[in-house]
C-alpha atoms as a PDB file:
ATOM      1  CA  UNK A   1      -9.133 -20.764  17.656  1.00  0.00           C
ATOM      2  CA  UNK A   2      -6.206 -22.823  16.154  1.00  0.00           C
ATOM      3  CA  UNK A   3      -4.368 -19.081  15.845  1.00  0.00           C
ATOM      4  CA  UNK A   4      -5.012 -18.152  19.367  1.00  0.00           C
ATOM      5  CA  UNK A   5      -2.980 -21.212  20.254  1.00  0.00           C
ATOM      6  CA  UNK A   6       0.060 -21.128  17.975  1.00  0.00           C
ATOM      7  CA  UNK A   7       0.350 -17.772  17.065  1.00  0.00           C
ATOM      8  CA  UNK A   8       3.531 -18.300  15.475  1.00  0.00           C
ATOM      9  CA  UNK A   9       2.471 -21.189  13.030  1.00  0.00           C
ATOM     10  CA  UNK A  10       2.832 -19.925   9.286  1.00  0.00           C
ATOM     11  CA  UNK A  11       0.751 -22.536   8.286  1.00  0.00           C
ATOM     12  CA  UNK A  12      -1.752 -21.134  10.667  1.00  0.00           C
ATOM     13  CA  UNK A  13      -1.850 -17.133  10.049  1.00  0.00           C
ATOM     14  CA  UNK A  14      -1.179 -17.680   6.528  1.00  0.00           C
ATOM     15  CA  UNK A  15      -4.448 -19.495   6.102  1.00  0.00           C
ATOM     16  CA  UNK A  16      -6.295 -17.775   8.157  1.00  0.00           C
ATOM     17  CA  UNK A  17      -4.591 -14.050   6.459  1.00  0.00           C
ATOM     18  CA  UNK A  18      -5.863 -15.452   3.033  1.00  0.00           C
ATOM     19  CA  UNK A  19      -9.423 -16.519   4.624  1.00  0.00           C
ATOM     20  CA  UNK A  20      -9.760 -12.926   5.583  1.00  0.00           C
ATOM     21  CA  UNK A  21      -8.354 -11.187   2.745  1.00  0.00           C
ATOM     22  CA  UNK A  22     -10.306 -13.406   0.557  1.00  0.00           C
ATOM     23  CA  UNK A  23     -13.871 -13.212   2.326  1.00  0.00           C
ATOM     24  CA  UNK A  24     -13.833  -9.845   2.962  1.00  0.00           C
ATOM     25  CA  UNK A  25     -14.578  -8.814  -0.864  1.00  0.00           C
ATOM     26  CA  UNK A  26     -17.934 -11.209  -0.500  1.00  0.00           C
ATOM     27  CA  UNK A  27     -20.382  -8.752  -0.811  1.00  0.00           C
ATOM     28  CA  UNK A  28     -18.574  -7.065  -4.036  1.00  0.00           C
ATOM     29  CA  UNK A  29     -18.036  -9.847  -6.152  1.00  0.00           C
ATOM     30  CA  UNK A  30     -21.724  -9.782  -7.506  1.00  0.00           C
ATOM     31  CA  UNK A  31     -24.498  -7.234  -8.346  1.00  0.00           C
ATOM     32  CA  UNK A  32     -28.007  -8.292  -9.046  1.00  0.00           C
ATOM     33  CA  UNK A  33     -27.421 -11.815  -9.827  1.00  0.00           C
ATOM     34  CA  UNK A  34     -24.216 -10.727 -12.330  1.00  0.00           C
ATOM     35  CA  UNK A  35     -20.381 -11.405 -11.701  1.00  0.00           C
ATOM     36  CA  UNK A  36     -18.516  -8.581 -10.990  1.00  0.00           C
ATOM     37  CA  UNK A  37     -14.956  -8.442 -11.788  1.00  0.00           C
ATOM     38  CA  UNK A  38     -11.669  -7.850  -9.339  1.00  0.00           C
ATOM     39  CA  UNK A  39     -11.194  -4.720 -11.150  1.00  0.00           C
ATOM     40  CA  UNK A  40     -15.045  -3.518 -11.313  1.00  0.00           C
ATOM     41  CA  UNK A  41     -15.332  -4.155  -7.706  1.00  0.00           C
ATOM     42  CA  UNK A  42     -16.427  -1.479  -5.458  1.00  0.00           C
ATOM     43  CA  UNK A  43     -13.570  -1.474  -3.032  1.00  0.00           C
ATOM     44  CA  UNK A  44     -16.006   0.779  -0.384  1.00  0.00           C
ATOM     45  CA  UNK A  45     -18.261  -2.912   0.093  1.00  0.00           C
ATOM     46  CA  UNK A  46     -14.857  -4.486   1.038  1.00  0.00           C
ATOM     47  CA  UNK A  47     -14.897  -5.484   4.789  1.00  0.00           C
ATOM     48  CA  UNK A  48     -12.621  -3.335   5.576  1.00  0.00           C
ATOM     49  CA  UNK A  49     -12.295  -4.601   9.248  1.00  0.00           C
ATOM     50  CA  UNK A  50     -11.116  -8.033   7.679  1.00  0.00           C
ATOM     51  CA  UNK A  51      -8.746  -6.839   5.492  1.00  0.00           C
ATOM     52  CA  UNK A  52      -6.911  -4.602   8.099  1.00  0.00           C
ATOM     53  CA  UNK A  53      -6.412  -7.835  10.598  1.00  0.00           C
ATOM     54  CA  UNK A  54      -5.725  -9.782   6.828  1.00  0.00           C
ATOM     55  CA  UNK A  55      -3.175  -7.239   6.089  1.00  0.00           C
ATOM     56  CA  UNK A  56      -1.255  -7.046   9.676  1.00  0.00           C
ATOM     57  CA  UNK A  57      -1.402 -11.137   9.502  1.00  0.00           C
ATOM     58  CA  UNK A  58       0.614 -11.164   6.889  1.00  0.00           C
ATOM     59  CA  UNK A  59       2.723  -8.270   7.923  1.00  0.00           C
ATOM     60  CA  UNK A  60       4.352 -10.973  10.653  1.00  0.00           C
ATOM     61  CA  UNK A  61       4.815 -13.634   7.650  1.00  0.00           C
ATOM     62  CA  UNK A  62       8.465 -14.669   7.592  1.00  0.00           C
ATOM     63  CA  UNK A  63       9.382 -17.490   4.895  1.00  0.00           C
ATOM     64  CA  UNK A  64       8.506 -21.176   5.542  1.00  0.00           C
ATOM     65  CA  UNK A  65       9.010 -24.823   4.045  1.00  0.00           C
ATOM     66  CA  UNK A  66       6.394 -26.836   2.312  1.00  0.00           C
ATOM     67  CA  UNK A  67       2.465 -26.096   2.386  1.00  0.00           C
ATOM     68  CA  UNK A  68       3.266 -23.385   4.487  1.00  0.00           C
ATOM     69  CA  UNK A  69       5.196 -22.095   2.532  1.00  0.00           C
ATOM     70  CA  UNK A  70       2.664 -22.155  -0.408  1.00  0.00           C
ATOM     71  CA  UNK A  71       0.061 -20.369   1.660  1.00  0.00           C
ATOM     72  CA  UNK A  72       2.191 -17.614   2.643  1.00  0.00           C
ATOM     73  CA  UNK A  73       2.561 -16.864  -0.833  1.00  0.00           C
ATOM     74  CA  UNK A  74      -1.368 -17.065  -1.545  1.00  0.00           C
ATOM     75  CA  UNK A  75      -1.502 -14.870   1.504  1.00  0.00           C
ATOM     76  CA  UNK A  76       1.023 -12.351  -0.326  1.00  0.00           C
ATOM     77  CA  UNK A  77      -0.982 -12.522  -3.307  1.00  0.00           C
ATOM     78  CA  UNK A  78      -4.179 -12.062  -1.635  1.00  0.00           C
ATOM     79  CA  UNK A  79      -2.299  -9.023   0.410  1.00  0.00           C
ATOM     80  CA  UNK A  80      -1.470  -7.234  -3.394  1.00  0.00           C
ATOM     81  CA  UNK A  81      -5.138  -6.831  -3.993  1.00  0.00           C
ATOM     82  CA  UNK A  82      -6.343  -6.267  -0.781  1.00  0.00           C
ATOM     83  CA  UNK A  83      -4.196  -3.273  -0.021  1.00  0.00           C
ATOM     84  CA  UNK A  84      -4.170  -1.583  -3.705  1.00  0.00           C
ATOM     85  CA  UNK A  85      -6.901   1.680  -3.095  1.00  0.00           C
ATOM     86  CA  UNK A  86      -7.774   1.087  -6.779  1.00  0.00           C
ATOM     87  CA  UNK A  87      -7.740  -1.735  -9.216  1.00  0.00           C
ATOM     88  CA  UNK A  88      -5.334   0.591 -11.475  1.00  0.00           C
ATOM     89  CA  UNK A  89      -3.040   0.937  -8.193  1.00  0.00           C
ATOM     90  CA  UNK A  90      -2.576  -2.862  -7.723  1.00  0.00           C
ATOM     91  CA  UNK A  91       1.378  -4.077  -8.026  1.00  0.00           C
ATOM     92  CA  UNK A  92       1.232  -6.583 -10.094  1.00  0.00           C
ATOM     93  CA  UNK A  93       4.545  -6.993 -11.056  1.00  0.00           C
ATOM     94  CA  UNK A  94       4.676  -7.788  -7.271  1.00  0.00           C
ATOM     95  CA  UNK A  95       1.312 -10.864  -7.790  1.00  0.00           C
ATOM     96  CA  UNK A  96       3.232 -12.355 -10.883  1.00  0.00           C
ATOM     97  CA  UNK A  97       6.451 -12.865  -8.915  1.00  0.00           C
ATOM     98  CA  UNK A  98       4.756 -13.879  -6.118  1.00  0.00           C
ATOM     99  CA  UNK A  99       2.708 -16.670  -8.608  1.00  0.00           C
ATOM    100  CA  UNK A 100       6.038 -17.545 -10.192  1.00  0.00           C
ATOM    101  CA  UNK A 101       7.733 -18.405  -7.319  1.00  0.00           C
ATOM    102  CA  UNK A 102       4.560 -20.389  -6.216  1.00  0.00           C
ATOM    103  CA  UNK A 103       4.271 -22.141  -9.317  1.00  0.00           C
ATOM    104  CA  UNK A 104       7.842 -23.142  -9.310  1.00  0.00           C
ATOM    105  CA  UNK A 105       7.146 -24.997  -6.107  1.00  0.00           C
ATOM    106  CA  UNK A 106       4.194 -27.003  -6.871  1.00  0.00           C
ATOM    107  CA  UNK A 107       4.070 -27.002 -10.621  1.00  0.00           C
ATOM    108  CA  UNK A 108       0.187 -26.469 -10.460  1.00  0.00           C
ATOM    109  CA  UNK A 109      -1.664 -25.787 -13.443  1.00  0.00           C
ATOM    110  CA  UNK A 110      -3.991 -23.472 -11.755  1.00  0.00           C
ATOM    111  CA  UNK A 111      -1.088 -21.113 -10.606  1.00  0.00           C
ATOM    112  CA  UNK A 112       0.089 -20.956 -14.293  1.00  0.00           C
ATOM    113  CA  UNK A 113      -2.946 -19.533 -15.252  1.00  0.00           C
ATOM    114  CA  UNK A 114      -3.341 -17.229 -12.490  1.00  0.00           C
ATOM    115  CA  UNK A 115      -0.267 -16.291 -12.813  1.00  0.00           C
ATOM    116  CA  UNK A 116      -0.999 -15.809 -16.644  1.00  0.00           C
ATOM    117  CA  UNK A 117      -3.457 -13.234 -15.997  1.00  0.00           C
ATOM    118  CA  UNK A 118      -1.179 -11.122 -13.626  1.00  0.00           C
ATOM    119  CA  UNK A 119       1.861 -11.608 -16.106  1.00  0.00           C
ATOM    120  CA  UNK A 120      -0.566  -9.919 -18.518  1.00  0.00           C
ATOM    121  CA  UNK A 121      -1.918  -7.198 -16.390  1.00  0.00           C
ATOM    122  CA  UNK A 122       2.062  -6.253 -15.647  1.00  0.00           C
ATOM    123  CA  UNK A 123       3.451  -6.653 -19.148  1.00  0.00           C
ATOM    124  CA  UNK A 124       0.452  -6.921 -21.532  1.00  0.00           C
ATOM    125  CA  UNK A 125      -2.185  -9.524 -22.968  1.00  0.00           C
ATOM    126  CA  UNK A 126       0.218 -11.351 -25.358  1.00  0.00           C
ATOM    127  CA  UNK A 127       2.367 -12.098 -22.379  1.00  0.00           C
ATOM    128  CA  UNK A 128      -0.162 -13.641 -20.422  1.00  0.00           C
ATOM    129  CA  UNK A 129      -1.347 -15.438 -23.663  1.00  0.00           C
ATOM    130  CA  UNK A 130       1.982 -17.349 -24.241  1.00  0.00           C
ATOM    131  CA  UNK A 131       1.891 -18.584 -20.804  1.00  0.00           C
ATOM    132  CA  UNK A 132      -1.382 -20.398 -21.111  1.00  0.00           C
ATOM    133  CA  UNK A 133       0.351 -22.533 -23.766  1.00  0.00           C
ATOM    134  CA  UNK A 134      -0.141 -26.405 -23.264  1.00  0.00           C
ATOM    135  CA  UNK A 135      -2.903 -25.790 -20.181  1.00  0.00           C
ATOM    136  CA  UNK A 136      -6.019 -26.424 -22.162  1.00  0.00           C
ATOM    137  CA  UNK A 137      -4.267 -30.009 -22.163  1.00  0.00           C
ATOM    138  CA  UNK A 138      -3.924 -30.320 -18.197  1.00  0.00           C
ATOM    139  CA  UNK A 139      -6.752 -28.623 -17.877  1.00  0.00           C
ATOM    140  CA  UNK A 140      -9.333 -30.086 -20.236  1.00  0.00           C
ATOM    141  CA  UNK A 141     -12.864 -29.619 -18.354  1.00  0.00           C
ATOM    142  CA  UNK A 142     -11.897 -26.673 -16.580  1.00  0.00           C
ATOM    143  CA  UNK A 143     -13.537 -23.055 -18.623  1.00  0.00           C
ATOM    144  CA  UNK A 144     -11.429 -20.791 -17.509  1.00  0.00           C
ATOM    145  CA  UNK A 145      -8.300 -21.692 -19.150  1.00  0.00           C
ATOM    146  CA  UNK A 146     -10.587 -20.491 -22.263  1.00  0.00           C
ATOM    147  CA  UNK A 147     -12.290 -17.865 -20.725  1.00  0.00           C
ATOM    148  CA  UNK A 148      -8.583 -15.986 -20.142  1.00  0.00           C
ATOM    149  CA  UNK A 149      -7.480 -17.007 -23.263  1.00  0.00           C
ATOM    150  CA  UNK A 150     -10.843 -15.033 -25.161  1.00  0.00           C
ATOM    151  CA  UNK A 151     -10.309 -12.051 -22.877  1.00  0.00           C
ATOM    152  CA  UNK A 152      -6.346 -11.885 -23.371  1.00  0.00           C
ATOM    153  CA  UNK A 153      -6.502 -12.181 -26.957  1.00  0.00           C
ATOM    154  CA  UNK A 154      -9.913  -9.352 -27.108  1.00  0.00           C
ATOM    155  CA  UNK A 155      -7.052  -7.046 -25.524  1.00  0.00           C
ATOM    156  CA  UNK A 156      -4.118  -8.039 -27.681  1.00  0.00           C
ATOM    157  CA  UNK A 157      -6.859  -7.380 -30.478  1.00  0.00           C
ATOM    158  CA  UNK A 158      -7.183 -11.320 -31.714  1.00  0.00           C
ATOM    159  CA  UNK A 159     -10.988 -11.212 -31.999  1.00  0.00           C
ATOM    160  CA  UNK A 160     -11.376 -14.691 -34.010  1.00  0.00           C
ATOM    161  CA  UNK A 161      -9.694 -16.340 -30.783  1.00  0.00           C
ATOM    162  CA  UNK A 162     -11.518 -14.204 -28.449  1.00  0.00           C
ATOM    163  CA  UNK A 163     -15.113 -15.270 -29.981  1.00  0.00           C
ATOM    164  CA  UNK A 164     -13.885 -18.970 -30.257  1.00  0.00           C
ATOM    165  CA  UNK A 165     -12.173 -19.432 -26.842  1.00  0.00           C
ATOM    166  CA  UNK A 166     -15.553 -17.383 -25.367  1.00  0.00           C
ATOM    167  CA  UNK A 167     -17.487 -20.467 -26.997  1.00  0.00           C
ATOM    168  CA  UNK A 168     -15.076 -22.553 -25.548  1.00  0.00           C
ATOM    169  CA  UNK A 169     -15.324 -21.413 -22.246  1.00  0.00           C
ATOM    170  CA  UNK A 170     -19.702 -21.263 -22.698  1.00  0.00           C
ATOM    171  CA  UNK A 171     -19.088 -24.869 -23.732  1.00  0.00           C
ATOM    172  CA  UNK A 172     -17.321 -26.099 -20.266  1.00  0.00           C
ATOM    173  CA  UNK A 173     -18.853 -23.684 -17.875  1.00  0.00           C
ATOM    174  CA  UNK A 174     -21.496 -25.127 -15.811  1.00  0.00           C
ATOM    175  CA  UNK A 175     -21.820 -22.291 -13.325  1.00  0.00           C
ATOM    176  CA  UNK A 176     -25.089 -19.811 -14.989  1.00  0.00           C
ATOM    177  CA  UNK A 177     -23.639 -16.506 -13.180  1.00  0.00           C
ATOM    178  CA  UNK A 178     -20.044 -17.026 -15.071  1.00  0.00           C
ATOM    179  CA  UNK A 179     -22.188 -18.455 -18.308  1.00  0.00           C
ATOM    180  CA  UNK A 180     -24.092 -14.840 -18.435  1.00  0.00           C
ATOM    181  CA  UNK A 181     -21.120 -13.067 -18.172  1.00  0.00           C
ATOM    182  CA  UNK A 182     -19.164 -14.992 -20.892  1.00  0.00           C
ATOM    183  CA  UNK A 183     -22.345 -14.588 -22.787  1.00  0.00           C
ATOM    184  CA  UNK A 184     -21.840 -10.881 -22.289  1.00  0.00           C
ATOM    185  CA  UNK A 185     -18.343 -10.832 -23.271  1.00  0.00           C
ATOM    186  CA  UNK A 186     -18.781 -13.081 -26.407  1.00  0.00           C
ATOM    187  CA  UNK A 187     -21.996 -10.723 -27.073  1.00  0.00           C
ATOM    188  CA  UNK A 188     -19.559  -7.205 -27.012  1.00  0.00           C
ATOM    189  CA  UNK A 189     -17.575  -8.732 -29.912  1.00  0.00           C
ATOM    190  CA  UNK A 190     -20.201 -10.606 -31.440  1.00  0.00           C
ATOM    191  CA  UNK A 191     -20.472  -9.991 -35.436  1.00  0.00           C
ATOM    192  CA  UNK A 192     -24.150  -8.661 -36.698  1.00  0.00           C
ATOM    193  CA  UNK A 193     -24.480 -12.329 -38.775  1.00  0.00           C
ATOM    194  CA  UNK A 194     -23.104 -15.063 -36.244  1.00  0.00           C
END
């Protein structure tokens, strides 16, 4: 409704772009009661319909101030995944320069570690894992500061700080569909006697 009267409002097609983009992976992002990944998503459950009018939304995006601003660049980032035909195929160079850029305007914790994870995905896991230096301070309660940290360092082949950030992570998460799939993850790399 609010887009039908101001068109023109970034504030207002970027938010509703990234509710779109966003939403239309719903039916994806689990399988029989288990978290599925970004990348181990099947892309043919996406609502395609909602990422088309996602994708032209932000197609008419032109550069704002403020909040605005900030959700034109979730809307960009959203855009990245939403248009790559694969997970392999997703740019994202493109997402970690689009988080950098967001993170230097609101200094959030959050979009350090998101953009940690697309830092790593474009340039490797030790990449990523240097930038979640110092965010297990800021972001003390919050399990998925560890739970990037365990799977960076399982790729950059650190498997003591995997299997202790993974405990971490268990430690902090509350939520029992992200607790089984840590539990998973911890259980891949788990040694026969601990």
């Amino acid at each position: 409704v609010l887009h039908d009267l101001v068109p023109d409002a970034t504030q207002v097609r970027a938010t509703l772009a990234l509710l779109l983009l966003q939403h239309s992976r719903r039916d994806a992002r689990e399988r029989h009661g288990r978290l599925v990944t970004l990348a181990d998503q099947d892309r043919s459950m996406w609502h395609h319909d909602e990422v088309r009018t996602g994708l032209a939304l932000v197609a008419g995006l032109q550069p704002d101030e403020g909040y605005a601003e900030e959700l034109r660049l979730q809307a960009l980032i959203a855009a990245e995944h939403a248009r790559a035909p694969t997970a392999a195929a997703t740019d994202w160079t493109a997402i970690a320069g689009h988080y950098a850029t967001l993170e230097a305007r609101t200094g959030s914790a959050i979009v350090r570690l998101n953009r940690a994870v697309a830092v790593a995905e474009a340039r490797g896991p030790r990449a990523g894992l240097a930038l979640l230096a110092g965010l297990d301070d800021v972001l003390r309660d919050n399990h998925r500061v560890a739970a990037v940290r365990a799977e960076l360092a399982q790729r950059a082949g650190d498997i003591e700080l995997a299997r202790a950030s993974y405990r971490k992570a268990l430690d902090l998460c509350t939520n029992e569909v992200e607790r089984a799939h840590l539990h998973a993850r911890l259980a891949e790399i788990q040694t026969p006697d601990r």
